[in-house]
Every structure is written in structure tokens, then in C-alpha cells.
Protein backbone atom coordinates (compact mmCIF):
# COMPACT_ATOMS: atom_id res chain seq x y z
CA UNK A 1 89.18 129.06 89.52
CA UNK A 2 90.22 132.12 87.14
CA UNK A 3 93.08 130.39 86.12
CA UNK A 4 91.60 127.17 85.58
CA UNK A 5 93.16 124.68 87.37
CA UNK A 6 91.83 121.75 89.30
CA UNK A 7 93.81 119.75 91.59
CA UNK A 8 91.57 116.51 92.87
CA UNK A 9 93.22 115.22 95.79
CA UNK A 10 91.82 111.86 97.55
CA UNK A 11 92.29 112.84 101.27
CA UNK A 12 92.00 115.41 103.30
CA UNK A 13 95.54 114.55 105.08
CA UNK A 14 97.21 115.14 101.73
CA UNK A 15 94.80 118.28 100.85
CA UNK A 16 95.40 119.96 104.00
CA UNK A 17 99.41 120.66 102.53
CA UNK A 18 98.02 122.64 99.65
CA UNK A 19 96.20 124.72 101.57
CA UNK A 20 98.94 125.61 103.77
CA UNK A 21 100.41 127.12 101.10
CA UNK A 22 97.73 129.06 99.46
CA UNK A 23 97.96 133.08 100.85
CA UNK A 24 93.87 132.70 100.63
CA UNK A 25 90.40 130.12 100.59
CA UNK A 26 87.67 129.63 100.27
CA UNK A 27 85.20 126.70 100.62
CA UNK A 28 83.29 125.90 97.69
CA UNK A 29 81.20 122.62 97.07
CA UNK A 30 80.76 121.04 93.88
CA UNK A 31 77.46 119.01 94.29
CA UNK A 32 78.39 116.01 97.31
CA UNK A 33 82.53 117.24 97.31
CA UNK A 34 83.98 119.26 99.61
CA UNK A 35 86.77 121.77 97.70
CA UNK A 36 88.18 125.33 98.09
CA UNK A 37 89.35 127.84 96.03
CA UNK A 38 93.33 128.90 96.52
CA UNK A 39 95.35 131.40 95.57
CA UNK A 40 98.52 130.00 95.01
CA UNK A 41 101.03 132.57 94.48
CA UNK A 42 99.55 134.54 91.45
CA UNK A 43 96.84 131.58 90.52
CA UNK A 44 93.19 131.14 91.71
CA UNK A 45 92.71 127.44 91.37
CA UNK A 46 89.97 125.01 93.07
CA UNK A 47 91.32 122.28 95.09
CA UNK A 48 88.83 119.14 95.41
CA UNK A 49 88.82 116.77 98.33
CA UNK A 50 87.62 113.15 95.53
CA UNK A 51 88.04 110.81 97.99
CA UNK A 52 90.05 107.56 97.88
CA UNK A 53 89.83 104.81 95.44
CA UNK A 54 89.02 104.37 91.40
CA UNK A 55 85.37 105.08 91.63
CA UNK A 56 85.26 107.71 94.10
CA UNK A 57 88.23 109.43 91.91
CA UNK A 58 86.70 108.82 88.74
CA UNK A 59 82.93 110.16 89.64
CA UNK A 60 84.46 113.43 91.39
CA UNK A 61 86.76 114.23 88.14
CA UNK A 62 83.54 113.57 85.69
CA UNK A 63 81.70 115.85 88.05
CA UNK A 64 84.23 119.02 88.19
CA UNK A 65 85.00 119.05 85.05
CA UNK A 66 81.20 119.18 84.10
CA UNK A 67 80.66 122.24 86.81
CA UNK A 68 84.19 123.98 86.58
CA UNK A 69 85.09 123.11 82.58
CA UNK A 70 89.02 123.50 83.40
CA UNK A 71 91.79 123.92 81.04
CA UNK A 72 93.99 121.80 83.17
CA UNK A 73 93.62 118.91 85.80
CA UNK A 74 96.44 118.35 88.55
CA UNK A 75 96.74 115.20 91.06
CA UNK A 76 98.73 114.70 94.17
CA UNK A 77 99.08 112.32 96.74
CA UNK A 78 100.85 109.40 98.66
CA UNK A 79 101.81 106.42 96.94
CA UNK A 80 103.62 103.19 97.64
CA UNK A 81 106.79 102.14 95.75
CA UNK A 82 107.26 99.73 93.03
CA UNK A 83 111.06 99.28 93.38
CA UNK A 84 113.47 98.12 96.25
CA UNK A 85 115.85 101.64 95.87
CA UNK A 86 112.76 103.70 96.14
CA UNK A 87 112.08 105.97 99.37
CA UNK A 88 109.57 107.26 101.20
CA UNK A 89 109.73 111.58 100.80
CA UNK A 90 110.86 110.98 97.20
CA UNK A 91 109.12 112.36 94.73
CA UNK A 92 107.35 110.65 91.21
CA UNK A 93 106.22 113.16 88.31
CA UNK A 94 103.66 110.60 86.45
CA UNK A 95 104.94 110.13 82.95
CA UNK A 96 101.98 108.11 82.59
CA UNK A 97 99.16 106.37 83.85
CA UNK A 98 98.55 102.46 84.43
CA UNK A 99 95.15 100.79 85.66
CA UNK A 100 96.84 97.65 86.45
CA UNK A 101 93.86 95.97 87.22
CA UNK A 102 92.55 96.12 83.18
CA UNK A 103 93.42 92.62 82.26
CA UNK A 104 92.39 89.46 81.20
CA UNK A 105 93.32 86.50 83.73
CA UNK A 106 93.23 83.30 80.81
CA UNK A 107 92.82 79.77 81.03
CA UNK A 108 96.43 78.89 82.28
CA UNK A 109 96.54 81.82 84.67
CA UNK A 110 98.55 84.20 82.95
CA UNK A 111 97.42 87.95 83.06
CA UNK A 112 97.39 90.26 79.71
CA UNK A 113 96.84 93.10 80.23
CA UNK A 114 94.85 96.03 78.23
CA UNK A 115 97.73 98.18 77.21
CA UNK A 116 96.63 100.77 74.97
CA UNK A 117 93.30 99.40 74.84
CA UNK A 118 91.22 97.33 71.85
CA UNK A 119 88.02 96.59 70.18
CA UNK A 120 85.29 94.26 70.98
CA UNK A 121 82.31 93.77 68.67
CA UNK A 122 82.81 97.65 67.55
CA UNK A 123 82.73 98.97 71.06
CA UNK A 124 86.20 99.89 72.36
CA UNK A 125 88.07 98.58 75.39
CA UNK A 126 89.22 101.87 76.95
CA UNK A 127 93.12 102.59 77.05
CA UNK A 128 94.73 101.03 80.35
CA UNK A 129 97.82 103.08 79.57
CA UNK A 130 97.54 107.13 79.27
CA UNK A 131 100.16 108.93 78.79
CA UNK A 132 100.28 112.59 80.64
CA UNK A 133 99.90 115.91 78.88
CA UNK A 134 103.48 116.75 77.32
CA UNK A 135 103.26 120.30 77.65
CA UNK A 136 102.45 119.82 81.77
CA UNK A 137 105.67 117.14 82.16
CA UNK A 138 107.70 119.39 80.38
CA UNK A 139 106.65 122.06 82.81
CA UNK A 140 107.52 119.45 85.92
CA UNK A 141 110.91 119.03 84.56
CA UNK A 142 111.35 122.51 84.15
CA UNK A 143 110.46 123.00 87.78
CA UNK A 144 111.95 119.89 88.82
CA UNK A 145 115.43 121.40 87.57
CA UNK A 146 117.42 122.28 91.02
CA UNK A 147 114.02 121.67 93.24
CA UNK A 148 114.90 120.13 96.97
CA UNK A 149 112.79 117.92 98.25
CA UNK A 150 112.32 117.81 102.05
CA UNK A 151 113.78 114.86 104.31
CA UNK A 152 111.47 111.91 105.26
CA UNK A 153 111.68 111.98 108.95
CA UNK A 154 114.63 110.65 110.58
CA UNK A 155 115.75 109.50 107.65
CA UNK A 156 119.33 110.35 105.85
CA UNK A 157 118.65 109.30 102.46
CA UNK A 158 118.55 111.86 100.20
CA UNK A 159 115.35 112.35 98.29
CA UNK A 160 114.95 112.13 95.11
CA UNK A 161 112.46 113.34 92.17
CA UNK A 162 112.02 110.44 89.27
CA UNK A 163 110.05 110.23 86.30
CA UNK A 164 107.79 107.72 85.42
CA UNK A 165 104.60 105.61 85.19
CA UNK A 166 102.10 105.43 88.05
CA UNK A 167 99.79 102.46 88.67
CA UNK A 168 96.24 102.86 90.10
CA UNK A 169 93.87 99.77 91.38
CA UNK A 170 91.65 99.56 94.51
CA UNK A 171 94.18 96.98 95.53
CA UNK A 172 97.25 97.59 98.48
CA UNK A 173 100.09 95.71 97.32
CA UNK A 174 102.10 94.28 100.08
CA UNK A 175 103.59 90.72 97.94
CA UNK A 176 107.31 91.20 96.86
CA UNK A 177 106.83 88.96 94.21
CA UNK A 178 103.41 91.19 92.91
CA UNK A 179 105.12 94.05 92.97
CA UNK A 180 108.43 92.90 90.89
CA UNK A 181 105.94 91.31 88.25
CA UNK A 182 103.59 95.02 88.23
CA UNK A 183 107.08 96.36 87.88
CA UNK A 184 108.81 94.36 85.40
CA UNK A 185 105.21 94.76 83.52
CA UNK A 186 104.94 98.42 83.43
CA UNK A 187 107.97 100.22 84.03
CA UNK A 188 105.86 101.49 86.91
CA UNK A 189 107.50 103.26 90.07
CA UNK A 190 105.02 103.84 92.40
CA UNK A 191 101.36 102.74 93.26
CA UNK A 192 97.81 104.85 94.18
CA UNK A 193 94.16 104.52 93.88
CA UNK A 194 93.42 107.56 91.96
CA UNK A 195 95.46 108.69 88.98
CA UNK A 196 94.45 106.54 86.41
CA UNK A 197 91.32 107.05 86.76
CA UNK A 198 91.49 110.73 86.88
CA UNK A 199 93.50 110.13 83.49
CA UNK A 200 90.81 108.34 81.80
CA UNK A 201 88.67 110.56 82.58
CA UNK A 202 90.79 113.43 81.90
CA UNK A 203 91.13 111.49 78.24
CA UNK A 204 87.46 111.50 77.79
CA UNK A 205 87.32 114.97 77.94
CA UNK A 206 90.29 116.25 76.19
CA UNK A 207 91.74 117.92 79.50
CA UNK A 208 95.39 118.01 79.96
CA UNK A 209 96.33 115.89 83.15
CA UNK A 210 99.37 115.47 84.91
CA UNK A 211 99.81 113.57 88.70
CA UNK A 212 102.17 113.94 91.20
CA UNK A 213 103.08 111.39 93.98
CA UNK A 214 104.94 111.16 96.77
CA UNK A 215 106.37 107.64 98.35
CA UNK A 216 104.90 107.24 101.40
CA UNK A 217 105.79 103.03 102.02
CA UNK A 218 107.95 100.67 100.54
CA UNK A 219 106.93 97.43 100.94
CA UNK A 220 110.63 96.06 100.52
CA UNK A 221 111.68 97.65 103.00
CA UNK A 222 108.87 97.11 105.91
CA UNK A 223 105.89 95.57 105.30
CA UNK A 224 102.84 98.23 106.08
CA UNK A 225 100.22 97.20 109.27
CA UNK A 226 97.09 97.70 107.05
CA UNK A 227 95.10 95.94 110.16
CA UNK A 228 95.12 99.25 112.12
CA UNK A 229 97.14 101.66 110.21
CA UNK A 230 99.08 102.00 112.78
CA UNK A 231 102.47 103.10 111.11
CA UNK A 232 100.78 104.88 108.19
CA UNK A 233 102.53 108.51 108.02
CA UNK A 234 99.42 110.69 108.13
CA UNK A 235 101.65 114.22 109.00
CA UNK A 236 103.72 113.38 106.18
CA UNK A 237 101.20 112.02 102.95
CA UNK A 238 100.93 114.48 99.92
CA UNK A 239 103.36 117.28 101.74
CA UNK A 240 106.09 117.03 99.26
CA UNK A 241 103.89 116.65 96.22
CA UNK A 242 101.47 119.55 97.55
CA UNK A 243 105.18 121.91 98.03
CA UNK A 244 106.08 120.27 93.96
CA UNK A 245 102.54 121.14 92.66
CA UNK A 246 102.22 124.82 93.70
CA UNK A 247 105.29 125.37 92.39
CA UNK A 248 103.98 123.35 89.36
CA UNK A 249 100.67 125.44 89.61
CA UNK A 250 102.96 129.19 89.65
CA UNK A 251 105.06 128.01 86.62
CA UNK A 252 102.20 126.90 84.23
């Protein structure tokens, strides 16, 4: 990690991209976590396999940045859409985080939720919201200036690259009418279980921290089978964002 960068990545499928790209690896471990150090194009940079979901996420991130102390933490992955006129392949450069699942549900069933975070008692409710590192979005935009983004599959929509918020639970979305009110809450465009907790972590440590997603469902447009899996795009999750981050990664 001579340069160093971290990207934490939750699944192998999605890793696996990354490493296609690198012109060299080698596996490394950091304590229980598989990860391997790339070169991508000029860069040396360690690539962590965190595993899916908040905790998982969160306990890999405190972990390498204890062992590895980087100057910058990257995030790809698959995500599901928040909005009807998004498509799977496009691309979502994570203006900032979300935990959407910080909240208080009150008497008459109404959610608030954390926001930016508050006191109790002198202790401090941690920030729900964290915005990304400015100088690493201002990067992405710089890259994301004339970038192409591959075709989904059989598909003939043209993929696009937006900017904006990303919301993280350990929940799978599927209800229209969930996903209009996470929407219409947060601004937010697409859905993981990783980034914000990455972030707050990220936050803790005064690391620079940026996530990348690509759409892999839309939930307005065909309801997922999360009984098997059977439909889930496993060839295709992280692909795009691994291509977006290296070039991220050579441009830093």
C-alpha cells in the first residue's frame, strides 16, 4: 500500500473486477480479512474483501485503518436504486452517506431521523449523515468528465453516472412506497449495506472517504427474488464501479 489507498469492498463478486485490472497481486491478510495488494496503473493500493452488511463493514474498516493507517479510504459495490428512472449499469459517485436506519420511530409512528446527529445527557448521537471528502468528489467529477460506462446486458439504455447520497441499512428494500418515502427523505439515489458505515468510521478517524456504486436492481422496475437469488447479476455487481475506481485510484 505505498500509495496509501484502501478500497474495502463487501464481496468477493464485486472484488474480483478490481483485480482484473491490477497489472500485479498479492494476497495479504489483515488479521480474519482476506485482501491483496494491486498495482493499479502507477499505484500500489490494498484491496480488502469486508464482507457484507453494517457490522461486518464497519469492524473490517476500524481494523485496516488500525494495521494499514491510510491516507485515503475507497468503496465500491452494487447497489439498488432509489428512483423509478434509475438503471441497472449506471453509475452513483456518493456525495454523501445516509444510515437510514438511525431514527427514532415515536408514539404516532412517524420516523425522525438522526440527521447530522445530537446530544444526549453529554454523550453524542453519532452523525447519520456524512458527507464525502471534497477533495476525492472533486477528483470523481474530474474523472467522471467524458467517462463511458459499459452497457447493462441486453439492455439499450444508456448509462449514466449521477451524483448523490447513498443509503446503507442491513435492510433489502423491495416496498415502492419505502423506497419513495427513503427517497423523498434523503435525496438518496441508490441503496447498500456498507458505505455508511465505512463513512462513520472513516469520520472517526479523520480519513478521507469516498464510495462508489453501481445499480445493480431497481425495484420499480422488477421486483428482486431474494428467496433464492435467482436473478441476482453476480457477473455483473461492482464491474463498472471497480473500471470508475481505478481510474479514480490513477487520478488521485
Amino acid at each position: 500500500m505505498a500509495d496509501g489507498i484502501v478500497v474495502l469492498v463487501a464481496m468477493n463478486a464485486e472484488l474480483i473486477h478490481l483485480r482484473r485490472l491490477a497489472s500485479s497481486e498479492t494476497a495479504v491478510a489483515i488479521d480474519r480479512w482476506d485482501g491483496y495488494d494491486l498495482s493499479i496503473g502507477s499505484r500500489q493500493i490494498t484491496a480488502v474483501h469486508a464482507g457484507i452488511g453494517m457490522l461486518n463493514a464497519a469492524a473490517a474498516t476500524e481494523r485496516t485503518i488500525a494495521v494499514l493507517s491510510p491516507r485515503i479510504v475507497l468503496n465500491y459495490g452494487c447497489a439498488g436504486a432509489h428512483h423509478r428512472e434509475i438503471n441497472p449499469g449506471d453509475l452513483v459517485i456518493g456525495e454523501r452517506t445516509v444510515n437510514g436506519t438511525s431514527l427514532n420511530v415515536l408514539r404516532d409512528s412517524s420516523e425522525a431521523h438522526n440527521g447530522r446527529g445530537y446530544g444526549v445527557s453529554g454523550d453524542v448521537i453519532f452523525p447519520a449523515v456524512i458527507d464525502a471528502d471534497p477533495n476525492l468528489i472533486a477528483v470523481a467529477q474530474k474523472v467522471a468528465r467524458g467517462y463511458r460506462i459499459e452497457h447493462w446486458p441486453d439492455s439499450a439504455v444508456e448509462p449514466r453516472l449521477r451524483l448523490g447520497p447513498v443509503l446503507s441499512s442491513d435492510i433489502w428494500t423491495q416496498a415502492l412506497e419505502r423506497l419513495d418515502v427513503l427517497h423523498d427523505r434523503h435525496g438518496s439515489l441508490a441503496e447498500d449495506m456498507e458505505a455508511a458505515a465505512i463513512a462513520h468510521v472513516c469520520l472517526l478517524h479523520d480519513v478521507p472517504f469516498l464510495t462508489i456504486k453501481d445499480i445493480s436492481n431497481n425495484e420499480y422496475h422488477r421486483a428482486s427474488d431474494l428467496s433464492e437469488f435467482s436473478d441476482f447479476p453476480t457477473a455483473e455487481i461492482g464491474k463498472r464501479a471497480a473500471s470508475f475506481v481505478r481510474s479514480l485510484i490513477e487520478s488521485i
